[in-house]
PDB file of N, CA and C in Angstrom:
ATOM      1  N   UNK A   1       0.849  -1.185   0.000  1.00  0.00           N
ATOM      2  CA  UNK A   1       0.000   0.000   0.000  1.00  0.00           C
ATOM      3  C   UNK A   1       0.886   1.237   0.000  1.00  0.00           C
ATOM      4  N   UNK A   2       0.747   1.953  -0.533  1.00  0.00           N
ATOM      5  CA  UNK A   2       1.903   3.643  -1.205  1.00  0.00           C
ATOM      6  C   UNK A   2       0.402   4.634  -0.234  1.00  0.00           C
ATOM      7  N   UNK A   3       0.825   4.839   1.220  1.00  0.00           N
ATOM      8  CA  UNK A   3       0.501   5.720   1.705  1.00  0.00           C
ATOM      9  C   UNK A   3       0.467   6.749   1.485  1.00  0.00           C
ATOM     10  N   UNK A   4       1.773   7.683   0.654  1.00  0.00           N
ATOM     11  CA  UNK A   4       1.514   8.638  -0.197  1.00  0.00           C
ATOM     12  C   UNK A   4       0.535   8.784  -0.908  1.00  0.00           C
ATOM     13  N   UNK A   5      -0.388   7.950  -1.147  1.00  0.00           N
ATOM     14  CA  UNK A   5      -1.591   7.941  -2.327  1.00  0.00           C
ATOM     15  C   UNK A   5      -2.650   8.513  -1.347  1.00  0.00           C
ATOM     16  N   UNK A   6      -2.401   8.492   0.026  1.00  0.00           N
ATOM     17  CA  UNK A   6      -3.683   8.826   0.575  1.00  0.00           C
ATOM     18  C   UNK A   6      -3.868  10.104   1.105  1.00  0.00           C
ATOM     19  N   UNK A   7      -5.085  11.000   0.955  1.00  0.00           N
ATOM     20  CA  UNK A   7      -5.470  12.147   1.813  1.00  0.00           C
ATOM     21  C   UNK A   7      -5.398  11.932   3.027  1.00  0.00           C
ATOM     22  N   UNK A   8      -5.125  13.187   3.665  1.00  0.00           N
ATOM     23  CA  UNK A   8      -5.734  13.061   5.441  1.00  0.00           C
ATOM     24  C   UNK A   8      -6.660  12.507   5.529  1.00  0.00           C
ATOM     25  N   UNK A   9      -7.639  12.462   5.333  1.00  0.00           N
ATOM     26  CA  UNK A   9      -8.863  11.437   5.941  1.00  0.00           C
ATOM     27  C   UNK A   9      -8.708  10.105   5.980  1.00  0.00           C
ATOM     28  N   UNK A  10      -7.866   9.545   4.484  1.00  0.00           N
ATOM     29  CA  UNK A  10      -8.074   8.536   4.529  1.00  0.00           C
ATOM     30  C   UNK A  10      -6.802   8.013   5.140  1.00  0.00           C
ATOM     31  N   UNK A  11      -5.657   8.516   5.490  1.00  0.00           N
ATOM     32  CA  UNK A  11      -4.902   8.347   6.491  1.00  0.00           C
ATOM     33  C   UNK A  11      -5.237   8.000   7.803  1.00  0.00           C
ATOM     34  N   UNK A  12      -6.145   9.033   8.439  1.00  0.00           N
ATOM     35  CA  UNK A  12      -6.925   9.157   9.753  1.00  0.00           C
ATOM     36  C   UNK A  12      -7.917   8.145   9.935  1.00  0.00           C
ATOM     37  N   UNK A  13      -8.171   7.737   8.845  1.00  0.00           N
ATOM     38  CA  UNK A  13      -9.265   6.107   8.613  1.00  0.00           C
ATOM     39  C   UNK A  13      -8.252   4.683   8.736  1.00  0.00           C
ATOM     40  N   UNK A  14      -7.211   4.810   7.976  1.00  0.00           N
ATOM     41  CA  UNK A  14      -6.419   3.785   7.709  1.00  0.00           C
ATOM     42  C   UNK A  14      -5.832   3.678   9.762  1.00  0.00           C
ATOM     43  N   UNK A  15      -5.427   4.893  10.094  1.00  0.00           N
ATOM     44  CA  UNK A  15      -5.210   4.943  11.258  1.00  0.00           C
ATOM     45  C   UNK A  15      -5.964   3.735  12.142  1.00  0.00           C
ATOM     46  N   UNK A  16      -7.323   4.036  12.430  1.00  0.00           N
ATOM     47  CA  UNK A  16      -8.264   3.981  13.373  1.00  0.00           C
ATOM     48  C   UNK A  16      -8.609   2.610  13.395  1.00  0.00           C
ATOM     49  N   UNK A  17      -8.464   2.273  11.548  1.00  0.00           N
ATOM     50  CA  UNK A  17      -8.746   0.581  11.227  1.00  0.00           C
ATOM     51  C   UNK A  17      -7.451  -0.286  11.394  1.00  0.00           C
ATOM     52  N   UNK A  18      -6.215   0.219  11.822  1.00  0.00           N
ATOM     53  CA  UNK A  18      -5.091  -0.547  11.937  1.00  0.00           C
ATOM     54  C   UNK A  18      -5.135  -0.056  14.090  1.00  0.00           C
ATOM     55  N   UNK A  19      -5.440   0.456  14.685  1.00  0.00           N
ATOM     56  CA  UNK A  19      -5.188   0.670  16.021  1.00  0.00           C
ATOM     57  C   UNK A  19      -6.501  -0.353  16.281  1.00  0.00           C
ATOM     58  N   UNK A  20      -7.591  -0.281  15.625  1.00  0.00           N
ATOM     59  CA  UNK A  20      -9.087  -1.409  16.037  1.00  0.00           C
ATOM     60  C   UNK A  20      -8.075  -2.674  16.017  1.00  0.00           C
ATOM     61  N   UNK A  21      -7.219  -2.863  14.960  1.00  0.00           N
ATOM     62  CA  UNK A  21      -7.549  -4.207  14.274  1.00  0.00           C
ATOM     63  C   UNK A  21      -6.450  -5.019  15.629  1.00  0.00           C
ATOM     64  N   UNK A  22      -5.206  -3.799  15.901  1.00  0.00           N
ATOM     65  CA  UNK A  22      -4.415  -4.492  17.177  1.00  0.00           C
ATOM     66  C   UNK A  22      -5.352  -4.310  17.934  1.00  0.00           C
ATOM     67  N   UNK A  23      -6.225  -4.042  18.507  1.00  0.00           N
ATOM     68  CA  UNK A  23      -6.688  -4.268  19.678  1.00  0.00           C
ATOM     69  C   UNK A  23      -7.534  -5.406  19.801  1.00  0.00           C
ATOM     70  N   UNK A  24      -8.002  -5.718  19.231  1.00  0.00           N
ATOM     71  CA  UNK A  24      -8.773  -7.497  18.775  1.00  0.00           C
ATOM     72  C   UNK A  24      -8.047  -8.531  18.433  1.00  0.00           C
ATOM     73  N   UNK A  25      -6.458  -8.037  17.805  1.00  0.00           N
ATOM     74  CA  UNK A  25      -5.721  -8.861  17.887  1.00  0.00           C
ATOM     75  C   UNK A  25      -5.287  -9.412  19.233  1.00  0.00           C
ATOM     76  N   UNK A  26      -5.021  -8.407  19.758  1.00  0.00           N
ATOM     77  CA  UNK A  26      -4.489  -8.669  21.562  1.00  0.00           C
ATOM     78  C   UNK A  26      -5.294  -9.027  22.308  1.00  0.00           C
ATOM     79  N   UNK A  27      -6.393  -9.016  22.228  1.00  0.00           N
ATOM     80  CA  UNK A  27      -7.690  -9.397  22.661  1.00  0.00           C
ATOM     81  C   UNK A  27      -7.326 -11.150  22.583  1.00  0.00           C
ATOM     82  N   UNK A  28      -7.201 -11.226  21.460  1.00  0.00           N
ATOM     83  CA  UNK A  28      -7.152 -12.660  20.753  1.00  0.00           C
ATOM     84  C   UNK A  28      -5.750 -13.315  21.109  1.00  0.00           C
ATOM     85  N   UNK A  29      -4.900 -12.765  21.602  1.00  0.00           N
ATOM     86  CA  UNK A  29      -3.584 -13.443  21.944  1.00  0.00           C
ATOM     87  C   UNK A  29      -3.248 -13.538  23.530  1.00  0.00           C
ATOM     88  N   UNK A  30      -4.248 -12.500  24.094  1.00  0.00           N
ATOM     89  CA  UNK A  30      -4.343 -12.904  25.975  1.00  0.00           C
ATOM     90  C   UNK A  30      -5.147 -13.956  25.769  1.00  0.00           C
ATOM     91  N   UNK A  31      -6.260 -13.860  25.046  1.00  0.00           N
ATOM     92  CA  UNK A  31      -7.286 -15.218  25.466  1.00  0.00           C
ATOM     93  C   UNK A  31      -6.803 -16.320  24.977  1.00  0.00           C
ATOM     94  N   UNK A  32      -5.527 -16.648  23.845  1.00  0.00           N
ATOM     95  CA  UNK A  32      -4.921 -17.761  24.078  1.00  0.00           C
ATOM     96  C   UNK A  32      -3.547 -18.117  24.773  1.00  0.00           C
ATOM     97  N   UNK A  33      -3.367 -17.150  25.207  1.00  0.00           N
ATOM     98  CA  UNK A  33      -1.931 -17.271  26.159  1.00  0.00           C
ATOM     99  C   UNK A  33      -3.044 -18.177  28.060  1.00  0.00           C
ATOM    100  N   UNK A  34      -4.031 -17.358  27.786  1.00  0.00           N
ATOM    101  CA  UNK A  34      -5.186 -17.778  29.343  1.00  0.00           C
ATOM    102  C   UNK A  34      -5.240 -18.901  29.159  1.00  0.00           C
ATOM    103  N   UNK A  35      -5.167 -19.493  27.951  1.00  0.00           N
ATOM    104  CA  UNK A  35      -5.753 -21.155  27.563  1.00  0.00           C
ATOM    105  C   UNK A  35      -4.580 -21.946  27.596  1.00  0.00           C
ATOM    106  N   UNK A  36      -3.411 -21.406  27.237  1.00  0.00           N
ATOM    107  CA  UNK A  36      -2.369 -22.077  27.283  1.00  0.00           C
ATOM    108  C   UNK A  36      -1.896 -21.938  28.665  1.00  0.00           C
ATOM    109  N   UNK A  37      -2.229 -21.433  29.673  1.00  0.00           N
ATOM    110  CA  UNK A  37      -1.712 -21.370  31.099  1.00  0.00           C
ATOM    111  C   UNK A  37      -2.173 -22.116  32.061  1.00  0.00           C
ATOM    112  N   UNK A  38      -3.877 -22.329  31.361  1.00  0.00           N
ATOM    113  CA  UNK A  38      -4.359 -23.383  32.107  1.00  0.00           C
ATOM    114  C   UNK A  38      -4.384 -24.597  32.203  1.00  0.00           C
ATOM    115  N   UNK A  39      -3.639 -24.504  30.541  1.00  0.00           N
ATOM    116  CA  UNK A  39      -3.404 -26.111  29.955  1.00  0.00           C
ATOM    117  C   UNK A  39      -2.460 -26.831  31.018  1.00  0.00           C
ATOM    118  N   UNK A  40      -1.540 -26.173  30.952  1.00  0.00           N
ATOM    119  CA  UNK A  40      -0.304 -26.440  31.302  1.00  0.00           C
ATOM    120  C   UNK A  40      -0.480 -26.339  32.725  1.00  0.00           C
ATOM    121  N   UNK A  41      -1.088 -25.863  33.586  1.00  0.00           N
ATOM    122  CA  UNK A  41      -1.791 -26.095  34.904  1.00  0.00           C
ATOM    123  C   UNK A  41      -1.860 -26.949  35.443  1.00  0.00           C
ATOM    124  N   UNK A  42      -3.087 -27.625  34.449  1.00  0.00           N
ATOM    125  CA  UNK A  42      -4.168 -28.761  34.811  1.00  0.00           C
ATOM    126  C   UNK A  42      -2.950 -30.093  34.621  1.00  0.00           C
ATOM    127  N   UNK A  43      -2.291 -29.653  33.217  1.00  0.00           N
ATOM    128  CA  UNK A  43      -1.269 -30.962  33.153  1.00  0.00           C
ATOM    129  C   UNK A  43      -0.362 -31.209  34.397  1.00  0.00           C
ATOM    130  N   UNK A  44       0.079 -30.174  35.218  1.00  0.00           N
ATOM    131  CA  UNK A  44       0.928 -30.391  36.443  1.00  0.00           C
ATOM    132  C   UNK A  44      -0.699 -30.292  37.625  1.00  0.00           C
ATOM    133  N   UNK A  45      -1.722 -30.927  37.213  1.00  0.00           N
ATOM    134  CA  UNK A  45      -2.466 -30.905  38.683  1.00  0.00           C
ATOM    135  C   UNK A  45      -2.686 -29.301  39.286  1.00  0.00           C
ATOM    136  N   UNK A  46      -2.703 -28.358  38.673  1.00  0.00           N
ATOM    137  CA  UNK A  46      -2.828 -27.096  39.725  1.00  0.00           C
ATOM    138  C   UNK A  46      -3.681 -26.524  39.278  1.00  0.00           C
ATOM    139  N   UNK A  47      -4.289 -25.665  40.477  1.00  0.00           N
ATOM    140  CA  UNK A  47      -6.019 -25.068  39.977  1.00  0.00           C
ATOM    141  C   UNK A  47      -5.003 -23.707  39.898  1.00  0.00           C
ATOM    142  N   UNK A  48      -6.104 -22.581  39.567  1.00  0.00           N
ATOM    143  CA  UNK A  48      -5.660 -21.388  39.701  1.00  0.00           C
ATOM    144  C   UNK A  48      -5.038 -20.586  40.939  1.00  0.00           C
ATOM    145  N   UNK A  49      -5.565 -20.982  41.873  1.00  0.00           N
ATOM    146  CA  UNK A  49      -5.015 -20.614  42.992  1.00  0.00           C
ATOM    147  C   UNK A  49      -3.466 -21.022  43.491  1.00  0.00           C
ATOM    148  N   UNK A  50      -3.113 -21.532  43.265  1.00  0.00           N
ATOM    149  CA  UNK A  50      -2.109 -22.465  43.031  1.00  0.00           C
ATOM    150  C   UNK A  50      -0.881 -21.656  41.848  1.00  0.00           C
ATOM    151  N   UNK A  51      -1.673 -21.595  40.895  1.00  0.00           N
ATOM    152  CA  UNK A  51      -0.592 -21.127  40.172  1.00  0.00           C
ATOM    153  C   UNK A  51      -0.557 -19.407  40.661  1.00  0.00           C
ATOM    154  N   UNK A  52      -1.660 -18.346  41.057  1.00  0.00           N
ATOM    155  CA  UNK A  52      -1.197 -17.235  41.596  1.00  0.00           C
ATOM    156  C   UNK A  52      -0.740 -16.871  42.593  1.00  0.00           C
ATOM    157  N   UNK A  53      -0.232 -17.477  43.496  1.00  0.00           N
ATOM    158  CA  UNK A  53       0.490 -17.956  44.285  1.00  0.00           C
ATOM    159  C   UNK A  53       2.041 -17.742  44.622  1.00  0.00           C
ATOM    160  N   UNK A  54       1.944 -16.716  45.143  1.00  0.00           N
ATOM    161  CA  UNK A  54       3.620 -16.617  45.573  1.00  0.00           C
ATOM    162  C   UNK A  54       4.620 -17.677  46.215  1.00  0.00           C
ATOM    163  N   UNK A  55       5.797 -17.886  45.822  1.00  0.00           N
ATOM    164  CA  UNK A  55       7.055 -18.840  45.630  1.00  0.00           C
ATOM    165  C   UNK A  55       6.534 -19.026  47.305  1.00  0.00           C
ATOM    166  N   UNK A  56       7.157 -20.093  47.474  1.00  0.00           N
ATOM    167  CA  UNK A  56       6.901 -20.372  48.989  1.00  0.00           C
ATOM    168  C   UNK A  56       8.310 -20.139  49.714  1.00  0.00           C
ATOM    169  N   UNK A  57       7.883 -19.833  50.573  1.00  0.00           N
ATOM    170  CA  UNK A  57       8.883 -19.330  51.515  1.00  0.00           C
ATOM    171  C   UNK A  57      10.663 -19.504  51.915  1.00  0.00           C
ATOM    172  N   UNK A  58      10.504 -20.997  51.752  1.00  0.00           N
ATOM    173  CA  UNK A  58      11.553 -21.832  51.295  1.00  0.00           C
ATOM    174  C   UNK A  58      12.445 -21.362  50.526  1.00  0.00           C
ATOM    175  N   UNK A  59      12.076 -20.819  49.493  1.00  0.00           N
ATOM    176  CA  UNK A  59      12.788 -20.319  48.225  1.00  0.00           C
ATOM    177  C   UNK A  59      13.325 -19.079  48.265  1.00  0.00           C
ATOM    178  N   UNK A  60      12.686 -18.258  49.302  1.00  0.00           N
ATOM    179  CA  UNK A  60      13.041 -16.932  49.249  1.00  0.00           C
ATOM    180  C   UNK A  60      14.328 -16.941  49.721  1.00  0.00           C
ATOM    181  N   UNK A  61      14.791 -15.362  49.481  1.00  0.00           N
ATOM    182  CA  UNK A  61      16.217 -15.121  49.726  1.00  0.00           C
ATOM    183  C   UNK A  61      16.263 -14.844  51.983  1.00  0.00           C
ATOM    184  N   UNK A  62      16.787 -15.916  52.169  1.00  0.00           N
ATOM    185  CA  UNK A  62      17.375 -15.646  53.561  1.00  0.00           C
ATOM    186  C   UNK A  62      17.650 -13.784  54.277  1.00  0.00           C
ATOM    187  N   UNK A  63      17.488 -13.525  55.025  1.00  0.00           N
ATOM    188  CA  UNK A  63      17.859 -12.330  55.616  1.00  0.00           C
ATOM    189  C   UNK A  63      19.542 -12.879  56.073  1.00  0.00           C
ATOM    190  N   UNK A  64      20.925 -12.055  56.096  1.00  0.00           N
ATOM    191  CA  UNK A  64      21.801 -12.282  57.142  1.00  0.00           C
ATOM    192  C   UNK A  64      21.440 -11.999  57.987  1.00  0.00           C
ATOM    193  N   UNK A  65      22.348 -12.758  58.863  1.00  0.00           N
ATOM    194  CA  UNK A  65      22.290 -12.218  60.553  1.00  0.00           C
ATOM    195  C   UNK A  65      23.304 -11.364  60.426  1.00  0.00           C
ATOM    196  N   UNK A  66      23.005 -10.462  61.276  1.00  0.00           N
ATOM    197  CA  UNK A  66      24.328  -9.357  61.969  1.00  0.00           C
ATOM    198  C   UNK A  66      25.482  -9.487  62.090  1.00  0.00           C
ATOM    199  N   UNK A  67      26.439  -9.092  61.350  1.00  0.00           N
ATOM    200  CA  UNK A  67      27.581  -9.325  61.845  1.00  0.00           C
ATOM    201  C   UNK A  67      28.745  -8.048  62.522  1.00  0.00           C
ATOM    202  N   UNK A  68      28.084  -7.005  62.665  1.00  0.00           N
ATOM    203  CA  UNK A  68      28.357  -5.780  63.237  1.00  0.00           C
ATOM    204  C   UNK A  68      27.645  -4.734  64.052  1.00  0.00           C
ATOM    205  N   UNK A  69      28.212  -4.412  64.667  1.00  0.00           N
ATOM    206  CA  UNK A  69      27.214  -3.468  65.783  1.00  0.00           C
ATOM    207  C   UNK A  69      27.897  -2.069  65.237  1.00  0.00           C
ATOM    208  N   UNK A  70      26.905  -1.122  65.838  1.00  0.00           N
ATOM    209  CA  UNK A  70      27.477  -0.081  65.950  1.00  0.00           C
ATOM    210  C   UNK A  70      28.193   0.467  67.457  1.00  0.00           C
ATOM    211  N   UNK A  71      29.188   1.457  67.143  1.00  0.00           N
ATOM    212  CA  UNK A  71      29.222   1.172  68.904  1.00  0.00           C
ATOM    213  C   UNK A  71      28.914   1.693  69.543  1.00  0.00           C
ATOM    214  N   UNK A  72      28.328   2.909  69.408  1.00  0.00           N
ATOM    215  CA  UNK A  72      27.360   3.536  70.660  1.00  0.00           C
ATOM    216  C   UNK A  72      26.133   3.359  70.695  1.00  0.00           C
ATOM    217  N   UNK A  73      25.557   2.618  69.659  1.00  0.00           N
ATOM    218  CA  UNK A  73      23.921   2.469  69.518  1.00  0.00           C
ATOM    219  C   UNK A  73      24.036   1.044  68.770  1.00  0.00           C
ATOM    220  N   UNK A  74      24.003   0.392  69.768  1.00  0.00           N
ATOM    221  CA  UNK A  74      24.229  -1.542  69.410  1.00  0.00           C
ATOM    222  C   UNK A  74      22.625  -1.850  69.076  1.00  0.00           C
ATOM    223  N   UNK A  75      21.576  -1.247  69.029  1.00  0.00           N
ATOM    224  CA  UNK A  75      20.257  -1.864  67.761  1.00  0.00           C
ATOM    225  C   UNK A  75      20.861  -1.428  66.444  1.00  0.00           C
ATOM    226  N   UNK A  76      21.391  -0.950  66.286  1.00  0.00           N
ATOM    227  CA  UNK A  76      22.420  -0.444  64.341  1.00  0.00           C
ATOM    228  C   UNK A  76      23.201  -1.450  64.438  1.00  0.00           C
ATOM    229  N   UNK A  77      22.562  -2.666  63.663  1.00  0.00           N
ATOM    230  CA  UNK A  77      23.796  -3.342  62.938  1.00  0.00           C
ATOM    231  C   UNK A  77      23.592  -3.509  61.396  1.00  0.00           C
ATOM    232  N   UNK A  78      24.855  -4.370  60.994  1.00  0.00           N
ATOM    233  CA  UNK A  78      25.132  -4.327  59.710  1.00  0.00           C
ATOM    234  C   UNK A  78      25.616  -5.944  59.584  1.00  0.00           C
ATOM    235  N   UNK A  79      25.013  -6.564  58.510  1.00  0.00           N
ATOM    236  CA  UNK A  79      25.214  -8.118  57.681  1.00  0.00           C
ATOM    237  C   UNK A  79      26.501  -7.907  57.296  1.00  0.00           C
ATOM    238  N   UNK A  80      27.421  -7.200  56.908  1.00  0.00           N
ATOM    239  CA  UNK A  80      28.802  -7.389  56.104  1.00  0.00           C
ATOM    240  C   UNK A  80      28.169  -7.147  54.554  1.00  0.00           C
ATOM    241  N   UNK A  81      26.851  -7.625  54.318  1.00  0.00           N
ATOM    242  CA  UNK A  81      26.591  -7.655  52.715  1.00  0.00           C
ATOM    243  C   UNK A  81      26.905  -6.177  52.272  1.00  0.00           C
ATOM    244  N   UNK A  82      26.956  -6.248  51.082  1.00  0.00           N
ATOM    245  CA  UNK A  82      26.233  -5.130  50.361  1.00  0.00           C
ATOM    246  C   UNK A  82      27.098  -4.030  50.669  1.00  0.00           C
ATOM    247  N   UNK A  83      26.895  -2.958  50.602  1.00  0.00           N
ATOM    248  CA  UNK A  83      27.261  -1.383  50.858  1.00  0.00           C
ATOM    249  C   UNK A  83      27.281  -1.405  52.187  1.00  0.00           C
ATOM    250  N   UNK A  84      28.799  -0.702  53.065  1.00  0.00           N
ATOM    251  CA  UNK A  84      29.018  -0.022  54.200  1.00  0.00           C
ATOM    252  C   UNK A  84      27.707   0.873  54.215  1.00  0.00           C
ATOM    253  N   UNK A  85      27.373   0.799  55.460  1.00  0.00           N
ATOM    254  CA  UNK A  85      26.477   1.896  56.213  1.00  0.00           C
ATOM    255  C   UNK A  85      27.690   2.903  56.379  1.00  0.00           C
ATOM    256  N   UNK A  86      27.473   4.330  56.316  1.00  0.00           N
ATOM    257  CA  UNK A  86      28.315   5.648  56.784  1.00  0.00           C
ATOM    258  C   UNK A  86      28.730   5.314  58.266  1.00  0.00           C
ATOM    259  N   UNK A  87      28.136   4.533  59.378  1.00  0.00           N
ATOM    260  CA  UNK A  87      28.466   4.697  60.503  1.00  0.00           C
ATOM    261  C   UNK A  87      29.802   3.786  60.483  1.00  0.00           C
ATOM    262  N   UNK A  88      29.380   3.180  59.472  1.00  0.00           N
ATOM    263  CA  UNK A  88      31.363   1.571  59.377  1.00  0.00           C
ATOM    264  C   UNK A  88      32.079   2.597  59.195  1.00  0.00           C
ATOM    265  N   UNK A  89      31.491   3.406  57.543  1.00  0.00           N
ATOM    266  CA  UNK A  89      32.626   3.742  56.874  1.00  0.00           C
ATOM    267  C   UNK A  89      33.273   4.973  58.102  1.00  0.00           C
ATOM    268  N   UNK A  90      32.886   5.994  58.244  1.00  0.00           N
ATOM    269  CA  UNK A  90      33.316   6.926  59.177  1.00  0.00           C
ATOM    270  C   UNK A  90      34.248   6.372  60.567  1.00  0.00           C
ATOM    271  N   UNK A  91      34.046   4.722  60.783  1.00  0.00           N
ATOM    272  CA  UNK A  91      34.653   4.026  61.970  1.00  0.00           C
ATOM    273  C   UNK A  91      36.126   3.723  61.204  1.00  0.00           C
ATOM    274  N   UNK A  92      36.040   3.043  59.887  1.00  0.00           N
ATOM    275  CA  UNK A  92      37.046   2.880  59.305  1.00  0.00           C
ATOM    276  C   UNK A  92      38.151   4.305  58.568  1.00  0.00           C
ATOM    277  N   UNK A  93      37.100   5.396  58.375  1.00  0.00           N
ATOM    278  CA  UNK A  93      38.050   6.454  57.762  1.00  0.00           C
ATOM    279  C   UNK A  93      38.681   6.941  58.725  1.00  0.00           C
ATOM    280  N   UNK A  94      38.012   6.957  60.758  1.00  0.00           N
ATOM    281  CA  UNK A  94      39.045   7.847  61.644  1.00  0.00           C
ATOM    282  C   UNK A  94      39.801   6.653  62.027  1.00  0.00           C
ATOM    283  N   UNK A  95      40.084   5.882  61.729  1.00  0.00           N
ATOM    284  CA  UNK A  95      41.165   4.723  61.493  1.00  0.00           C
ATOM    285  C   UNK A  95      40.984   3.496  62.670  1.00  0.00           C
ATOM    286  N   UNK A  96      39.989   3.104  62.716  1.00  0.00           N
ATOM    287  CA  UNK A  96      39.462   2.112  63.406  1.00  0.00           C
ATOM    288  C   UNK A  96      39.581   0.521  62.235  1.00  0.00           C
ATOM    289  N   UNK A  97      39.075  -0.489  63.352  1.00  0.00           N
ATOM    290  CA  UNK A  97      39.674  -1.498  62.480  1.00  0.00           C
ATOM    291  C   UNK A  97      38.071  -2.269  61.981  1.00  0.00           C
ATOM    292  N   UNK A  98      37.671  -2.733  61.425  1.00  0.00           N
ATOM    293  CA  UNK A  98      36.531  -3.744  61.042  1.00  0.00           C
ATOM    294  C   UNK A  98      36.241  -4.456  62.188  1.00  0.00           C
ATOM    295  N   UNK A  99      37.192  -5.160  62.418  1.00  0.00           N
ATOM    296  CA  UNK A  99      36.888  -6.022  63.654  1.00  0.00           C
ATOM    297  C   UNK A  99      36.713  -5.298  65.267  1.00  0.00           C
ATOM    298  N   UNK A 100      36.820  -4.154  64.918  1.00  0.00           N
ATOM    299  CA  UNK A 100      36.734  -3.145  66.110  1.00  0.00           C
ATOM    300  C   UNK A 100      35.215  -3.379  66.333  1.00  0.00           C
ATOM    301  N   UNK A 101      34.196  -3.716  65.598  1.00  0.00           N
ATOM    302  CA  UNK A 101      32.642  -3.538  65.080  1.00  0.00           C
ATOM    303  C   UNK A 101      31.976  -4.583  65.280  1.00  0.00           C
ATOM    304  N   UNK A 102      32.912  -5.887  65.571  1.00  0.00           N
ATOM    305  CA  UNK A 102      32.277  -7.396  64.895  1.00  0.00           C
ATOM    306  C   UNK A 102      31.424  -7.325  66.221  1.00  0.00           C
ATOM    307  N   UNK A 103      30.361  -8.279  65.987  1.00  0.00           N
ATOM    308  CA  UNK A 103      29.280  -8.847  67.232  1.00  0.00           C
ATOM    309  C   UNK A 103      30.618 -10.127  68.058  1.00  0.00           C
TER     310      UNK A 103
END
């Protein structure tokens, strides 16, 4: 199709009949993605509830335990994970040791 051939209107038509036509398309590709989810459900035994259903607990990521206090306010601790809290780093920049901190 040579879109150049067309007026505004029939641009603004061609528009409206290509934005309808995805939207019935998608219409038509959730309602078989729904069919294919349930398929595959029922084949492993699971109702819906089941499959919306958050990972069980088991699986989740562990919390660390503490492996640092702070030292004037020992409810502030820190896992070792991840990013220094400012209260390490400031223990370590006036030249304190890591293990100055440990639980």
């Amino acid at each position: 199709m040579d879109l150049s051939k067309l007026d505004f209107a029939g641009l603004q038509n061609l528009k409206a009949d290509v934005e309808a036509e995805m939207k019935r398309r998608e219409q038509e590709e959730r309602t078989k993605a729904k069919k294919q989810i349930m398929e595959l459900a029922r084949t492993y035994g699971l109702n819906l509830e089941e499959v919306l259903t958050k990972v069980s607990a088991g699986s989740a990521r562990k919390s660390a335990e503490a492996k640092f206090r702070h030292p004037s306010r020992p409810d502030i601790t820190w896992s070792g994970r991840g990013r220094k809290p400012a209260w390490v780093q400031e223990h370590l920049d006036g030249g304190g040791a890591l293990q100055d901190l440990a639980i």
